[in-house]
Every structure is written in C-alpha cells, then in structure tokens.
C-alpha atoms as a PDB file:
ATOM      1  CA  UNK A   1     -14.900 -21.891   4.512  1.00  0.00           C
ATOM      2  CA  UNK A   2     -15.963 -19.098   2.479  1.00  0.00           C
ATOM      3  CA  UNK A   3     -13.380 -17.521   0.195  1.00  0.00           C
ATOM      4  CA  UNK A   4     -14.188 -13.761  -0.591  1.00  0.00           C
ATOM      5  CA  UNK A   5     -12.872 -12.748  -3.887  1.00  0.00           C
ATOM      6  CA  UNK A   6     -10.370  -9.454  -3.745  1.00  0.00           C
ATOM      7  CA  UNK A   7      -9.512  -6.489  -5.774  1.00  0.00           C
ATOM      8  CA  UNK A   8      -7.257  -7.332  -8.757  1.00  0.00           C
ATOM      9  CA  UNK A   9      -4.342  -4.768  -8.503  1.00  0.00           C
ATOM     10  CA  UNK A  10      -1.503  -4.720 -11.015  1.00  0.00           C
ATOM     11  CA  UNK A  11       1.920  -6.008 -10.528  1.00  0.00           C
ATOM     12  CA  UNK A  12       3.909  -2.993 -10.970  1.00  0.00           C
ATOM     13  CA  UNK A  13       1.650  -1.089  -7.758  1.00  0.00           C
ATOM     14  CA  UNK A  14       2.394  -4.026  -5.898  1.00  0.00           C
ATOM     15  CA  UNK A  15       5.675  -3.868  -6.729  1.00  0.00           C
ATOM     16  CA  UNK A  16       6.274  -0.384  -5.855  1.00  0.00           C
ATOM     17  CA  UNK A  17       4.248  -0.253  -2.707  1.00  0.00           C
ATOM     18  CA  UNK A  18       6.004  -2.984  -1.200  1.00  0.00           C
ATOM     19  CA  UNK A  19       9.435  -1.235  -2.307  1.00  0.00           C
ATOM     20  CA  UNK A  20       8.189   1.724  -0.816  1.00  0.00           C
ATOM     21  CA  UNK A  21       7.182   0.073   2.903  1.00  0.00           C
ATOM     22  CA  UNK A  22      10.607  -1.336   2.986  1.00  0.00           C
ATOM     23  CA  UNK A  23      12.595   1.701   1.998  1.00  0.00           C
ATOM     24  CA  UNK A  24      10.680   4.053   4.703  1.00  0.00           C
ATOM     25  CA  UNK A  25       9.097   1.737   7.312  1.00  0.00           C
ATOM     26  CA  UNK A  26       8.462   4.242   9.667  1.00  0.00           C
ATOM     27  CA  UNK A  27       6.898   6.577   7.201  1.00  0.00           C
ATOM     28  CA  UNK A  28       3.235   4.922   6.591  1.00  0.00           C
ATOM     29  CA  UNK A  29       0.380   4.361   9.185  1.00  0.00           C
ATOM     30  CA  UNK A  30      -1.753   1.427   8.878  1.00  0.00           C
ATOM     31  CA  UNK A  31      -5.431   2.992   9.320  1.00  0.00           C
ATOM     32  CA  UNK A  32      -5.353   6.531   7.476  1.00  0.00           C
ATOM     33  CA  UNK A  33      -5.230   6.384   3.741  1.00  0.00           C
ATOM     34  CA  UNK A  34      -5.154  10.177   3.593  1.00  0.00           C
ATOM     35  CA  UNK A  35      -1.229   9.878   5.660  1.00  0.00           C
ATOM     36  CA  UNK A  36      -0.241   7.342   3.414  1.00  0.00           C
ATOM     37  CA  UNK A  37      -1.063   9.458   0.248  1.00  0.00           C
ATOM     38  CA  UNK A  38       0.278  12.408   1.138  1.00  0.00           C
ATOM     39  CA  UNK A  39       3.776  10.056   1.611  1.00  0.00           C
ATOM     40  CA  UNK A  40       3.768   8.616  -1.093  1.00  0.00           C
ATOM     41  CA  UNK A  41       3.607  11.865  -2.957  1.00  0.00           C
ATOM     42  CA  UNK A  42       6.333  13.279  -0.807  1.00  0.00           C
ATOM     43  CA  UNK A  43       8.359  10.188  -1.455  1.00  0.00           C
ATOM     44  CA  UNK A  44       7.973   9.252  -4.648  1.00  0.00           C
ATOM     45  CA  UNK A  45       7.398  11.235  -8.345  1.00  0.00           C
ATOM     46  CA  UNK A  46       4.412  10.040  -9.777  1.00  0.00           C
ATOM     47  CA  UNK A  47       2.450  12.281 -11.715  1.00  0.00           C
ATOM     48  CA  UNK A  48      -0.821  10.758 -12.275  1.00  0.00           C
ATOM     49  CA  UNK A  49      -2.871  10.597  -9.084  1.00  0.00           C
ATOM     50  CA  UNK A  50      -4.839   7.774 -10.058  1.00  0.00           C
ATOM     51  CA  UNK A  51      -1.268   5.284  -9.248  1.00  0.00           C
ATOM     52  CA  UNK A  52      -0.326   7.497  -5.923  1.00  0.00           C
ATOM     53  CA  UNK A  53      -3.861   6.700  -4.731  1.00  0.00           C
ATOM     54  CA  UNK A  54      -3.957   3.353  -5.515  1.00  0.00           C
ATOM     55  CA  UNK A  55      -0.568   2.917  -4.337  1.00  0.00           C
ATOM     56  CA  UNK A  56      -0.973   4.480  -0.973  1.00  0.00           C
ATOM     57  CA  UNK A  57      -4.549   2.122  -0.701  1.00  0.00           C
ATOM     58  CA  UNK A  58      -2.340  -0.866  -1.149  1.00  0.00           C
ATOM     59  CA  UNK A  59       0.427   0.299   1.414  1.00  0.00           C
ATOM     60  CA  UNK A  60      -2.838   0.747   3.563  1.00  0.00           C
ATOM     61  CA  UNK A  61      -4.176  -2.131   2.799  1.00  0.00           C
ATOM     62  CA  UNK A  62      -1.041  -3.957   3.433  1.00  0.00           C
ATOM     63  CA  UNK A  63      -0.075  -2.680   7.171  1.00  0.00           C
ATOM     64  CA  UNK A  64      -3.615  -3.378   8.188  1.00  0.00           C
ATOM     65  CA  UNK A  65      -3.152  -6.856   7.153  1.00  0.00           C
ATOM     66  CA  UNK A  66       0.354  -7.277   8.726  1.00  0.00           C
ATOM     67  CA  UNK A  67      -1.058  -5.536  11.845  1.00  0.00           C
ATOM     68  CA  UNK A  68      -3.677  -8.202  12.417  1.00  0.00           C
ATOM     69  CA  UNK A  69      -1.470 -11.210  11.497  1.00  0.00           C
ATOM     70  CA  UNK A  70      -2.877 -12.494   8.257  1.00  0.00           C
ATOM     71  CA  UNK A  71      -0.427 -11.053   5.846  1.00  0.00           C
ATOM     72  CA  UNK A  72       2.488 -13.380   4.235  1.00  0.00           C
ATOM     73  CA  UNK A  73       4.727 -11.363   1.976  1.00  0.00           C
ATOM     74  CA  UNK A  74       5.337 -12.985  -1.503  1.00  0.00           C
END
C-alpha cells in the first residue's frame, strides 16, 4: 500500500471550514472551487484572500472526499 503524503493545512482553516459546512450545508458544491469561494466570502468576513481561498479549497476538498466515501470527520 502506498501512502501519498498530503498538504499540511493549519488547524484554525480546518476548523473554520468544517464550522462553515455544518452551519450552511446546502450552500457549497463539491467540484467547483470558484462556488465555494464566492460563499465563503458571502458567508463569512475574512479580509485576506489568501484564508477565503484556502478555506473554500478545503470545503472543496472535503465534499469531494465525503462524496466518494473516504472521508471520516475528526
């Protein structure tokens, strides 16, 4: 079994992207990063666009997972 290494994201994006999927479930599409950033701005007050984007790559990130059945919340 090969075990590909991933990218290292901070605890607090984590934190809020999660937070964010379950306070609008309905809000975020798996496959289009571009949907899920312009949410997240809507959503949420962030002013640096660095952290929406790499918040709204997580939330992508994350549905894709769950869609395809690999992804255990933790």
């Amino acid at each position: 079994m090969v075990t590909r290494m991933g990218n290292i994201r901070p605890t607090y994006i984590k934190r809020i992207a999660k937070e964010l999927i379950n306070m609008y479930p309905d809000k975020f599409i798996a496959s289009d990063f571009q949907h899920n950033k312009e949410k997240v701005a809507e959503l949420a007050d962030f002013d640096s666009k660095v952290l929406r984007n790499r918040i709204a790559g997580y939330i992508s990130r994350i549905l894709a997972t769950q869609k395809k059945g690999h992804y255990n919340e933790t």
